[in-house]
PDB file of N, CA and C in Angstrom:
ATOM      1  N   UNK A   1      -2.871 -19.203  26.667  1.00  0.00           N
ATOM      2  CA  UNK A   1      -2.609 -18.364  25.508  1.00  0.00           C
ATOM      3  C   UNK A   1      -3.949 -17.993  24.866  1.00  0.00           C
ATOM      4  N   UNK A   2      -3.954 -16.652  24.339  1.00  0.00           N
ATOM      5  CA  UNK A   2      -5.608 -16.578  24.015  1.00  0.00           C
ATOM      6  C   UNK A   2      -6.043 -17.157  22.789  1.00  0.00           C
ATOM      7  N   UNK A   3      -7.094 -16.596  22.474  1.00  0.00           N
ATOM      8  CA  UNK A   3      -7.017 -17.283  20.743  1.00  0.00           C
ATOM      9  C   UNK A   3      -6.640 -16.039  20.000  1.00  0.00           C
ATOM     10  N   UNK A   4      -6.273 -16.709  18.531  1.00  0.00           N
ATOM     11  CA  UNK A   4      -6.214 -15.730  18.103  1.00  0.00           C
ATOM     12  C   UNK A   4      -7.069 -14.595  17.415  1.00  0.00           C
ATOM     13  N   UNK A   5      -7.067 -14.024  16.974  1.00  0.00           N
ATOM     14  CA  UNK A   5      -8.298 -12.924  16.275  1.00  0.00           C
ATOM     15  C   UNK A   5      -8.349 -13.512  14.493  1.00  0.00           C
ATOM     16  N   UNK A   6      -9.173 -13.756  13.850  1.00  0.00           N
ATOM     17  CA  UNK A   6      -9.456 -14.271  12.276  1.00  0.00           C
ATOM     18  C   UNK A   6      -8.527 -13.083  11.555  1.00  0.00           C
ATOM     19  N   UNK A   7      -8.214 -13.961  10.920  1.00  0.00           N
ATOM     20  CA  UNK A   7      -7.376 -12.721   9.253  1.00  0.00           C
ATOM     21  C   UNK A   7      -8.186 -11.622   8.914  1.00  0.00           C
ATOM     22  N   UNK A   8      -9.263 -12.101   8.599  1.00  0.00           N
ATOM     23  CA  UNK A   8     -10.295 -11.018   8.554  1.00  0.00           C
ATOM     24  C   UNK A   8     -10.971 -10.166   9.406  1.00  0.00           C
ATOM     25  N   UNK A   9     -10.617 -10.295  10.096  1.00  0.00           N
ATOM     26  CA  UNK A   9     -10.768  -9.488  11.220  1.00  0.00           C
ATOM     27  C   UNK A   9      -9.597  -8.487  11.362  1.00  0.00           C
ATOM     28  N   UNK A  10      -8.449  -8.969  11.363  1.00  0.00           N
ATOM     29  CA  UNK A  10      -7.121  -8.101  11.258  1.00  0.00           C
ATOM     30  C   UNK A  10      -6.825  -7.275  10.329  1.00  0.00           C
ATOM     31  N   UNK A  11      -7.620  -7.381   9.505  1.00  0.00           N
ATOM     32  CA  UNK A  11      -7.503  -6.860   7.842  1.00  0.00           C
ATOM     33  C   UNK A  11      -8.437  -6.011   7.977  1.00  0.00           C
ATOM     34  N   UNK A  12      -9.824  -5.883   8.773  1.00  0.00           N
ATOM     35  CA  UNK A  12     -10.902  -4.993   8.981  1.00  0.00           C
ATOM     36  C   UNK A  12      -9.868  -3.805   9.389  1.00  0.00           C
ATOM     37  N   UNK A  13      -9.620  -4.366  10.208  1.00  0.00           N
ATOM     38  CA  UNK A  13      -9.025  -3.240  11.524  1.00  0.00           C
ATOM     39  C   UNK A  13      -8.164  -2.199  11.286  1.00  0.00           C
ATOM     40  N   UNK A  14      -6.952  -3.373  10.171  1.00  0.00           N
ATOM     41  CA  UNK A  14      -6.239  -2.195   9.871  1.00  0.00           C
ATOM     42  C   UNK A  14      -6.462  -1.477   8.835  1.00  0.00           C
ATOM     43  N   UNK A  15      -7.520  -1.840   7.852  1.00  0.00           N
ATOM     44  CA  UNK A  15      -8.127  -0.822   7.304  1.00  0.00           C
ATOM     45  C   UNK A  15      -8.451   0.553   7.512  1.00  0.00           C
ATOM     46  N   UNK A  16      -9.129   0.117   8.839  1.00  0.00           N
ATOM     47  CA  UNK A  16     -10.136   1.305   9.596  1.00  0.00           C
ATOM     48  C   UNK A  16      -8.973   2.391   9.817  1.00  0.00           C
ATOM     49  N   UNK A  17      -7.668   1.554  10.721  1.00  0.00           N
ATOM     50  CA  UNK A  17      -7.033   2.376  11.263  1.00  0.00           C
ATOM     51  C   UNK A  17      -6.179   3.197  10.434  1.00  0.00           C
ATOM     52  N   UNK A  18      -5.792   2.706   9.274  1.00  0.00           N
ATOM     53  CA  UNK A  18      -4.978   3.278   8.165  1.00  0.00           C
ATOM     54  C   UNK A  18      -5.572   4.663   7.380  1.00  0.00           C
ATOM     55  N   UNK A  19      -7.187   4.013   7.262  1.00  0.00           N
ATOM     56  CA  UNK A  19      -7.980   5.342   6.735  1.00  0.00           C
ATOM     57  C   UNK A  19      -7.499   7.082   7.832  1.00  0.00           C
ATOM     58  N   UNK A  20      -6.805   6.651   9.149  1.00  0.00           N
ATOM     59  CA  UNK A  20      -6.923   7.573   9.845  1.00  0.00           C
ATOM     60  C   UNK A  20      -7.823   8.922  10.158  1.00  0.00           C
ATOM     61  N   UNK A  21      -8.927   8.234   9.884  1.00  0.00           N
ATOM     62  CA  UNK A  21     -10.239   9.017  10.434  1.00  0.00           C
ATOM     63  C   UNK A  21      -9.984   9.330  11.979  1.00  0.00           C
ATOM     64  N   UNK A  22      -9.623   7.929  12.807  1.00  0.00           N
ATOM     65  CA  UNK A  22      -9.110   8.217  14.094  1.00  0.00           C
ATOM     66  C   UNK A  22      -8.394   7.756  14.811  1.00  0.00           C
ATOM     67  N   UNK A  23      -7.877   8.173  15.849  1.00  0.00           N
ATOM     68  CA  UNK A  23      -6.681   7.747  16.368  1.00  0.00           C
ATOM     69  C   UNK A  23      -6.172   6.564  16.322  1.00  0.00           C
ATOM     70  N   UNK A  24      -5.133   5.410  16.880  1.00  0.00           N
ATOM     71  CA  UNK A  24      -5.234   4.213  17.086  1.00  0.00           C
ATOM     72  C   UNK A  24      -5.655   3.526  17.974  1.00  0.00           C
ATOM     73  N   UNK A  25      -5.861   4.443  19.389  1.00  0.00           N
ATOM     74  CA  UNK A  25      -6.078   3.899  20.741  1.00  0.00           C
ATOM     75  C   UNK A  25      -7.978   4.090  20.145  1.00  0.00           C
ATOM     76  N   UNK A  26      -8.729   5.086  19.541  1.00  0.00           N
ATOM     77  CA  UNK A  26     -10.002   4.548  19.561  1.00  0.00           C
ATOM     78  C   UNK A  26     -10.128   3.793  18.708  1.00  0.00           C
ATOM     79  N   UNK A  27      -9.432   3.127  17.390  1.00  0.00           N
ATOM     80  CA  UNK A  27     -10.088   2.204  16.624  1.00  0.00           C
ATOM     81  C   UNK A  27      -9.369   1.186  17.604  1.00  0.00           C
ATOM     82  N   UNK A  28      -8.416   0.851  18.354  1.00  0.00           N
ATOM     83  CA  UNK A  28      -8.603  -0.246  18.893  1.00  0.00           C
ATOM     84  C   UNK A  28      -9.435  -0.644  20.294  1.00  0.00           C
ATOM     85  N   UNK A  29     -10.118   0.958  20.771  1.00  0.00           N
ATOM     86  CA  UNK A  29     -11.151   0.558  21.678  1.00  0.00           C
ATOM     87  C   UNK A  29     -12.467   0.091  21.033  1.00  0.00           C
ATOM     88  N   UNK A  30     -12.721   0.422  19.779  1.00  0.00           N
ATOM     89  CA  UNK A  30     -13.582   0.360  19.335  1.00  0.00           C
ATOM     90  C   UNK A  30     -14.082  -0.676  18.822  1.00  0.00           C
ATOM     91  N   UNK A  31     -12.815  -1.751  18.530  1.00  0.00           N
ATOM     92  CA  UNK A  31     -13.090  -3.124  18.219  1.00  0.00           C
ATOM     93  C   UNK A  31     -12.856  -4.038  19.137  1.00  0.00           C
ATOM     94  N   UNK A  32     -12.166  -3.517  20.230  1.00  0.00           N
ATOM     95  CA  UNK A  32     -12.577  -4.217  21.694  1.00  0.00           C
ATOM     96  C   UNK A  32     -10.769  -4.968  21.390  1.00  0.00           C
ATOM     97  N   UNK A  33      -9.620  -4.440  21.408  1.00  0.00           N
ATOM     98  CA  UNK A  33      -8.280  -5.015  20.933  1.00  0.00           C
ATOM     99  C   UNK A  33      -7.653  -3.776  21.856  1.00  0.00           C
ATOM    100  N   UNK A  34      -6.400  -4.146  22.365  1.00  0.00           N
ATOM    101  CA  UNK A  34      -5.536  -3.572  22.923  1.00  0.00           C
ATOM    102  C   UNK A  34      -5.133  -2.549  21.958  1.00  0.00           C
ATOM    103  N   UNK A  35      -4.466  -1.227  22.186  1.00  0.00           N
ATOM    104  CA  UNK A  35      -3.577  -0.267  21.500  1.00  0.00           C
ATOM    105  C   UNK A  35      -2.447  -0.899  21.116  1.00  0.00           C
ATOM    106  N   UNK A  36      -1.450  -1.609  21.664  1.00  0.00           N
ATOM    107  CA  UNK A  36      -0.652  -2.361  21.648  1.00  0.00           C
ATOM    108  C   UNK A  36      -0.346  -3.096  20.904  1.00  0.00           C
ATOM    109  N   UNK A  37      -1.510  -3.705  20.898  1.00  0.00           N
ATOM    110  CA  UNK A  37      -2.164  -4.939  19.292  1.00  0.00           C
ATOM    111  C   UNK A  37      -2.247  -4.629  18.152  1.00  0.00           C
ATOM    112  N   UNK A  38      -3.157  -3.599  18.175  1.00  0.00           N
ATOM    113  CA  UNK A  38      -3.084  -3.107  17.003  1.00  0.00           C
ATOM    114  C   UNK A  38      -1.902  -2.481  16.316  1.00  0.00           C
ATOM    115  N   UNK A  39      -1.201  -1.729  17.398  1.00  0.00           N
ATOM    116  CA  UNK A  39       0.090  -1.295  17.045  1.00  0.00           C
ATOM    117  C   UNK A  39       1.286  -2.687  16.196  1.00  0.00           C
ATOM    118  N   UNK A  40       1.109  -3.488  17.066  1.00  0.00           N
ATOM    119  CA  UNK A  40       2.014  -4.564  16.222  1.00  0.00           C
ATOM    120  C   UNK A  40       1.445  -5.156  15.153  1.00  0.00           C
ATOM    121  N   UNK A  41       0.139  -4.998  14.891  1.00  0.00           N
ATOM    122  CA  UNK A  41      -0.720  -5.244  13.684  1.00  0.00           C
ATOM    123  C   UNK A  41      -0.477  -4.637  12.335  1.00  0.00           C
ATOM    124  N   UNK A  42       0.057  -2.865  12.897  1.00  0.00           N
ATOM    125  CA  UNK A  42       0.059  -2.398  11.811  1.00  0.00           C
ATOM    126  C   UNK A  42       1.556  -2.606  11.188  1.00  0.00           C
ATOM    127  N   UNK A  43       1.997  -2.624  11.974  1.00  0.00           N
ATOM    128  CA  UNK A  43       3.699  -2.966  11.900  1.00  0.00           C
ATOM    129  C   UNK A  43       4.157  -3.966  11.084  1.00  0.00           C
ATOM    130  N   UNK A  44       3.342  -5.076  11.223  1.00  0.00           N
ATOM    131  CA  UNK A  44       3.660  -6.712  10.605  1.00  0.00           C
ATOM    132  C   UNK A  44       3.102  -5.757   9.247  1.00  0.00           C
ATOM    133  N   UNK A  45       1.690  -5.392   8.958  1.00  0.00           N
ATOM    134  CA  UNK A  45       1.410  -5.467   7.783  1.00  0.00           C
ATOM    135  C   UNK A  45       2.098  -4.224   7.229  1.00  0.00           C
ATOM    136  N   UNK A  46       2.631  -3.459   7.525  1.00  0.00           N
ATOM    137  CA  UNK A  46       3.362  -1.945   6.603  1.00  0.00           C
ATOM    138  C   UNK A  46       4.470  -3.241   6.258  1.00  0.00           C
ATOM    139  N   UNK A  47       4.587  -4.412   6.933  1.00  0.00           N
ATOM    140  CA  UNK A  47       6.259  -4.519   6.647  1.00  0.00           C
ATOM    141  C   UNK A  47       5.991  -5.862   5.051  1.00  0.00           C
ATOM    142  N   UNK A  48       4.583  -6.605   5.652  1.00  0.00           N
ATOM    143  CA  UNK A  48       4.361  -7.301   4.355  1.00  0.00           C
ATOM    144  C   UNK A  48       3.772  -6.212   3.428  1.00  0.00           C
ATOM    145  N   UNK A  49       3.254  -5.107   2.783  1.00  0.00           N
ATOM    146  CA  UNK A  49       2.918  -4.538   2.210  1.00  0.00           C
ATOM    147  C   UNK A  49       4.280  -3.736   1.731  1.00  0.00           C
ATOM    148  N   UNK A  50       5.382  -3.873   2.515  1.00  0.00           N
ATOM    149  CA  UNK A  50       6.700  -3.110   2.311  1.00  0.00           C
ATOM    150  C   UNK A  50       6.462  -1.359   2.161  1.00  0.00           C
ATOM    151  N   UNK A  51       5.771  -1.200   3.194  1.00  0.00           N
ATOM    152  CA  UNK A  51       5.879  -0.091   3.201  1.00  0.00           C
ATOM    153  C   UNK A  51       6.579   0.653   4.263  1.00  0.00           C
ATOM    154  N   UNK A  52       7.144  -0.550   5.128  1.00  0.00           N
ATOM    155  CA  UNK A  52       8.414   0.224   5.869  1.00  0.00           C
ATOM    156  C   UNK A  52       9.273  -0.952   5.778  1.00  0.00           C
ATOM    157  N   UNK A  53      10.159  -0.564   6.370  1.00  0.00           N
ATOM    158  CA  UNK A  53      12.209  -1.282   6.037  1.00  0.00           C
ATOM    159  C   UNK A  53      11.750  -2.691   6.521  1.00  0.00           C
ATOM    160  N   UNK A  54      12.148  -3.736   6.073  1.00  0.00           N
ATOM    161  CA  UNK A  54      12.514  -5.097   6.703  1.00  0.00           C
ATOM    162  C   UNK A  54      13.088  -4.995   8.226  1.00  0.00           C
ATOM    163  N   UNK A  55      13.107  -5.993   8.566  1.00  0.00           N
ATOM    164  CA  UNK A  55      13.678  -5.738  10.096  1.00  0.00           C
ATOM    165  C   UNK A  55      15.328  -6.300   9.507  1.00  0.00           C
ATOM    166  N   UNK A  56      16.063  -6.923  10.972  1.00  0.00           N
ATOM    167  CA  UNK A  56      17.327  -7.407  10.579  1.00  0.00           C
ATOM    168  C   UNK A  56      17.074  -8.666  10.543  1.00  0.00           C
ATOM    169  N   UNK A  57      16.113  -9.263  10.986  1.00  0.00           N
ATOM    170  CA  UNK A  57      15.662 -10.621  10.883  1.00  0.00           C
ATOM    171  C   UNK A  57      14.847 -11.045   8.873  1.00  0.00           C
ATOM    172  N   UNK A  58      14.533 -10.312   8.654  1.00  0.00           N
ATOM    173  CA  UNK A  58      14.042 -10.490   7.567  1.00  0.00           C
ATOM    174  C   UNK A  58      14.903 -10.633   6.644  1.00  0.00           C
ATOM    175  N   UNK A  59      16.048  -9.663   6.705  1.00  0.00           N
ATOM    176  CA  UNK A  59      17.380 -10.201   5.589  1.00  0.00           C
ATOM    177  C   UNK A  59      18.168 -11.375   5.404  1.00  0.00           C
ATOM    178  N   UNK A  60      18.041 -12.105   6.176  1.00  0.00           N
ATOM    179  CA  UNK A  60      18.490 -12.994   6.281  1.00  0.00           C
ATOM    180  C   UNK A  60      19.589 -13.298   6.014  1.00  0.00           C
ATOM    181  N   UNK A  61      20.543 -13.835   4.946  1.00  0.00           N
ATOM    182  CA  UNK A  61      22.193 -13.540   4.909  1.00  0.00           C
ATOM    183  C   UNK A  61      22.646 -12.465   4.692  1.00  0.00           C
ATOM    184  N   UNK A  62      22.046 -11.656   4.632  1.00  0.00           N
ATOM    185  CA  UNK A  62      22.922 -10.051   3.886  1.00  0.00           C
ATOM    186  C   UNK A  62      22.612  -9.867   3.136  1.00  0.00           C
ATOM    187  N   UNK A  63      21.997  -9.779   1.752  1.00  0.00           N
ATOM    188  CA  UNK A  63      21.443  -9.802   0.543  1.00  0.00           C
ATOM    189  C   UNK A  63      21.697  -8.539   0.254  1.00  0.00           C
ATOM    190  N   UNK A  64      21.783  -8.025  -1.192  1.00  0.00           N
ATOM    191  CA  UNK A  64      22.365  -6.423  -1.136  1.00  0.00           C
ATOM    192  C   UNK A  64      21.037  -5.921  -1.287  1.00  0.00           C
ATOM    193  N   UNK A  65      20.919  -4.635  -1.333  1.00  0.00           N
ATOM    194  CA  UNK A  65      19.683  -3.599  -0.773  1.00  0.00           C
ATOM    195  C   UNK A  65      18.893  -4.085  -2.265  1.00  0.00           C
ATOM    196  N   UNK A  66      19.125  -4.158  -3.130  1.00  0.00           N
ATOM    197  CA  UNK A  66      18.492  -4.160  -4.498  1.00  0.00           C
ATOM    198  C   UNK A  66      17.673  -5.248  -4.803  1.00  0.00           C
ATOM    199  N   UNK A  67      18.158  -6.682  -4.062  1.00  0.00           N
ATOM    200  CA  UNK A  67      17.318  -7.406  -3.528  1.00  0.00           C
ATOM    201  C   UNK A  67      16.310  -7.620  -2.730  1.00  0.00           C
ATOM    202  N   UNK A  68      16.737  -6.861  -2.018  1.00  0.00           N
ATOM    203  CA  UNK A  68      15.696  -6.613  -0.668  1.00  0.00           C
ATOM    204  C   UNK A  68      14.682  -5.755  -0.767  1.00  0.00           C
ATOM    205  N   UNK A  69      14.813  -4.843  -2.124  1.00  0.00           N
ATOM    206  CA  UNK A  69      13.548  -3.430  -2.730  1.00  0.00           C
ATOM    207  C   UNK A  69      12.769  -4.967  -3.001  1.00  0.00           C
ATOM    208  N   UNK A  70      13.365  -5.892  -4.000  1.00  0.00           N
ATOM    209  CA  UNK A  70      12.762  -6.382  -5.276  1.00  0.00           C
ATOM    210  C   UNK A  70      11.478  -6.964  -4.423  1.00  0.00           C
ATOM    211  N   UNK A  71      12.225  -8.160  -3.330  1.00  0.00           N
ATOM    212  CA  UNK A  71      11.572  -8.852  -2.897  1.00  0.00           C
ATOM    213  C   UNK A  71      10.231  -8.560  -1.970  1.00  0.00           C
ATOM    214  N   UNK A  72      10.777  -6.927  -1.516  1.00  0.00           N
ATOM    215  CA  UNK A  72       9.461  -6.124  -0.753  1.00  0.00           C
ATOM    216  C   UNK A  72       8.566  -6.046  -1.875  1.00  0.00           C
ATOM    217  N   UNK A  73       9.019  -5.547  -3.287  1.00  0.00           N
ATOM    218  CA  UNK A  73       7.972  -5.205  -3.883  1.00  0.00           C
ATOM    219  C   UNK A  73       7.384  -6.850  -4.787  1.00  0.00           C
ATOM    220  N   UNK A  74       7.906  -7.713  -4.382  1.00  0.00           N
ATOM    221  CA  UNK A  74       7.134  -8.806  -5.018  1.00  0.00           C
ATOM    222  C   UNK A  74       6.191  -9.272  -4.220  1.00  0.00           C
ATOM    223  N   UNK A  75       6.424  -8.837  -2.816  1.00  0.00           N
ATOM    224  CA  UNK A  75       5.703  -9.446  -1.652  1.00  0.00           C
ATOM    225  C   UNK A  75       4.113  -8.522  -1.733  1.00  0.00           C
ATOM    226  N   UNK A  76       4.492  -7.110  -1.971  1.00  0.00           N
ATOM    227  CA  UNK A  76       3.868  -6.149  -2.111  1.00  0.00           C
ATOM    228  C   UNK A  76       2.453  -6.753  -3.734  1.00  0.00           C
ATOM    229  N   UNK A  77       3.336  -7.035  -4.363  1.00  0.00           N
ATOM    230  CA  UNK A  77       2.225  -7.323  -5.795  1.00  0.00           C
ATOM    231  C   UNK A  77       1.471  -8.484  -5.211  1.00  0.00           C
ATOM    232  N   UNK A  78       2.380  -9.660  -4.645  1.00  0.00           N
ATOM    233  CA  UNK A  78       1.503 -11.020  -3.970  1.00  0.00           C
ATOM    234  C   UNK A  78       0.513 -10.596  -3.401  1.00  0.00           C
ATOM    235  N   UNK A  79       0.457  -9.657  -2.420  1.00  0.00           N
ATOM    236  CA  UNK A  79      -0.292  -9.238  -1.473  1.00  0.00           C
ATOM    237  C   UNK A  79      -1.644  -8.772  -2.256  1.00  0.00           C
ATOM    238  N   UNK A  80      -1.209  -7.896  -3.277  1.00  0.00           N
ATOM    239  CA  UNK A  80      -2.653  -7.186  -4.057  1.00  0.00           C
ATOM    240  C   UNK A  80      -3.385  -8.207  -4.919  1.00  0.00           C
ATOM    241  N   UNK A  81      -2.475  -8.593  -5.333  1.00  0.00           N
ATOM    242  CA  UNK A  81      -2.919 -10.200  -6.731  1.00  0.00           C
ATOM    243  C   UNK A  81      -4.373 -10.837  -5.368  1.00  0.00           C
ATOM    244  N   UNK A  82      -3.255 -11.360  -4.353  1.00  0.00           N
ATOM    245  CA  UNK A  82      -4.440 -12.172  -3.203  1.00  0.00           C
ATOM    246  C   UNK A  82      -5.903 -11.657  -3.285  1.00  0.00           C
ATOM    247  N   UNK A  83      -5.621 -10.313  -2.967  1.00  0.00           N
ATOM    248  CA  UNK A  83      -6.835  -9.733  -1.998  1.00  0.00           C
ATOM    249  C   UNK A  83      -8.010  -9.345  -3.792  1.00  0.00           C
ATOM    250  N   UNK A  84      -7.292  -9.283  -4.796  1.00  0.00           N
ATOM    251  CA  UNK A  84      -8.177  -9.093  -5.824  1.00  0.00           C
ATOM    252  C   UNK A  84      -8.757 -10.169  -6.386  1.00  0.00           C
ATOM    253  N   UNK A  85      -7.612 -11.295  -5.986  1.00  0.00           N
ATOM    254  CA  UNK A  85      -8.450 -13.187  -5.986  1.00  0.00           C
ATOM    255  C   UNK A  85      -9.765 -12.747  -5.117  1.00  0.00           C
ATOM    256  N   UNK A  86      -9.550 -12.390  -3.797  1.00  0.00           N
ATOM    257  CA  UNK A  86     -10.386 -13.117  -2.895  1.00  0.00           C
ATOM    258  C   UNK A  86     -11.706 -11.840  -3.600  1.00  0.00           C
ATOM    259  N   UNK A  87     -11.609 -11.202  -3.739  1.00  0.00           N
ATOM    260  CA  UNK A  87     -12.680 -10.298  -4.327  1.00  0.00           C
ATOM    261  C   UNK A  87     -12.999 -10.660  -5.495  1.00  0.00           C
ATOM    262  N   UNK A  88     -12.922 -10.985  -6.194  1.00  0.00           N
ATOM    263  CA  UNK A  88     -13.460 -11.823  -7.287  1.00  0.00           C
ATOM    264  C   UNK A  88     -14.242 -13.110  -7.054  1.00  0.00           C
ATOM    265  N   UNK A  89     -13.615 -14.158  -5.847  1.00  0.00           N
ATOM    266  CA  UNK A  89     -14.160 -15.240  -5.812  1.00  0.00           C
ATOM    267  C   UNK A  89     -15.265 -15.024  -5.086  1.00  0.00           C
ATOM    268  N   UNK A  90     -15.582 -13.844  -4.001  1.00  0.00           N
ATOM    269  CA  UNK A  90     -16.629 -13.229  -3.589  1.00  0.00           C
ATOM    270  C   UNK A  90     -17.256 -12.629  -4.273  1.00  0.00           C
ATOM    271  N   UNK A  91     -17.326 -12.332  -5.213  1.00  0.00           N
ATOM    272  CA  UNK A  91     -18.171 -11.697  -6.462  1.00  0.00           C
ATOM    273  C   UNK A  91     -18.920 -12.617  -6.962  1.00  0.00           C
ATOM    274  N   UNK A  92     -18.067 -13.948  -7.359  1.00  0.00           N
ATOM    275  CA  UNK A  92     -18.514 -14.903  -7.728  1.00  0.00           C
ATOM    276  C   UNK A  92     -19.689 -15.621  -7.708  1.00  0.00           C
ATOM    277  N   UNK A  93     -19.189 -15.707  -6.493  1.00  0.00           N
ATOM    278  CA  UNK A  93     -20.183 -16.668  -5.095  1.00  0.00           C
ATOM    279  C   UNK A  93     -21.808 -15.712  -5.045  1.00  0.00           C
ATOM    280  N   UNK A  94     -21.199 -14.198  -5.072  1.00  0.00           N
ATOM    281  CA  UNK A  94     -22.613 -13.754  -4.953  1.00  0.00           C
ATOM    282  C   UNK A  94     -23.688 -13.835  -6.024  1.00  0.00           C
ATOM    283  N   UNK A  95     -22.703 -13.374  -7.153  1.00  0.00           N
ATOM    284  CA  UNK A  95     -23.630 -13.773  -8.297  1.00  0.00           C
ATOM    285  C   UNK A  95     -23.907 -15.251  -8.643  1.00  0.00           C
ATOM    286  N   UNK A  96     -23.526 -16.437  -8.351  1.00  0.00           N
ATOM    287  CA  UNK A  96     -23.857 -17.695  -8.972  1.00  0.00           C
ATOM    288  C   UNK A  96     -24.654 -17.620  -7.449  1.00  0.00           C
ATOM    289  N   UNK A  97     -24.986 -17.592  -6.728  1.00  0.00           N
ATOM    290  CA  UNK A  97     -26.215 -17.491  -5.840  1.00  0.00           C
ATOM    291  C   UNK A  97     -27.721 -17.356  -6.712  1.00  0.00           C
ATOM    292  N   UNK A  98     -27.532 -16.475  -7.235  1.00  0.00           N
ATOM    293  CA  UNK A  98     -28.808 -16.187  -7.929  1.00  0.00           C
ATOM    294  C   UNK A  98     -29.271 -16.651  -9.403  1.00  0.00           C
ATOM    295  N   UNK A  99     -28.477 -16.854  -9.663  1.00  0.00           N
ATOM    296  CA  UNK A  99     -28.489 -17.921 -10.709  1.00  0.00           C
ATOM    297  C   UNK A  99     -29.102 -19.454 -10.299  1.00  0.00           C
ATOM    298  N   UNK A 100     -28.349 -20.323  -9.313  1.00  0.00           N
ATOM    299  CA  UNK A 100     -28.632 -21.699  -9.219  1.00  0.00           C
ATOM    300  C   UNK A 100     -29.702 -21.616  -8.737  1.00  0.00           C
ATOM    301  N   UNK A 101     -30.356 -22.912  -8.815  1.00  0.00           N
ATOM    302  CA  UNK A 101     -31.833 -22.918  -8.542  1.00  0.00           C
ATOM    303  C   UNK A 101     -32.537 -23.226  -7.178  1.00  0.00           C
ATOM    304  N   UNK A 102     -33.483 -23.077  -6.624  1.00  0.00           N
ATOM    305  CA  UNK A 102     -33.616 -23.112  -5.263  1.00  0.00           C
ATOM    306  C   UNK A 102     -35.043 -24.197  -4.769  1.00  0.00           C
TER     307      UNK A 102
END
């Protein structure tokens, strides 16, 4: 089984590819990843970002549709809250660099 590719790395990618500057088959030649890959890459994340439908696996008992907006869009705020943590704590880090003493 191969390894897998870093979060951050997956998160580069589908950046790149979302900007749609270019196709999907060259941003995934370009980072050296199957078309394929990336394709199911973007898929997982439109679906945690809820920007396309849940699958039938994701509903899990039936839940009525009004639930199922809510919870896309709570997944959707989790998702931004994260990535503005992790940018902050990288902000952080850069500036208390120059501060502490050497």
């Amino acid at each position: 089984m191969p390894k897998p590719y870093p979060a951050e790395f997956r998160r580069d990618v589908i950046a790149v590819a979302r900007k749609g500057e270019a196709s999907v088959a060259q941003v995934a030649k370009d980072f050296g990843i199957s078309e394929t890959c990336l394709q199911r890459w973007l898929k997982i994340a439109d679906r945690e970002d809820g920007l396309a439908p849940p699958t039938s696996s994701d509903r899990g008992g039936g839940g009525s549709t009004d639930d199922s907006a809510e919870l896309r869009e709570l997944r959707r705020r989790n998702k931004l809250l994260e990535q503005e943590n992790e940018i902050l704590r990288r902000a952080t880090a850069y500036f208390a660099r120059d501060v502490l003493p050497k």
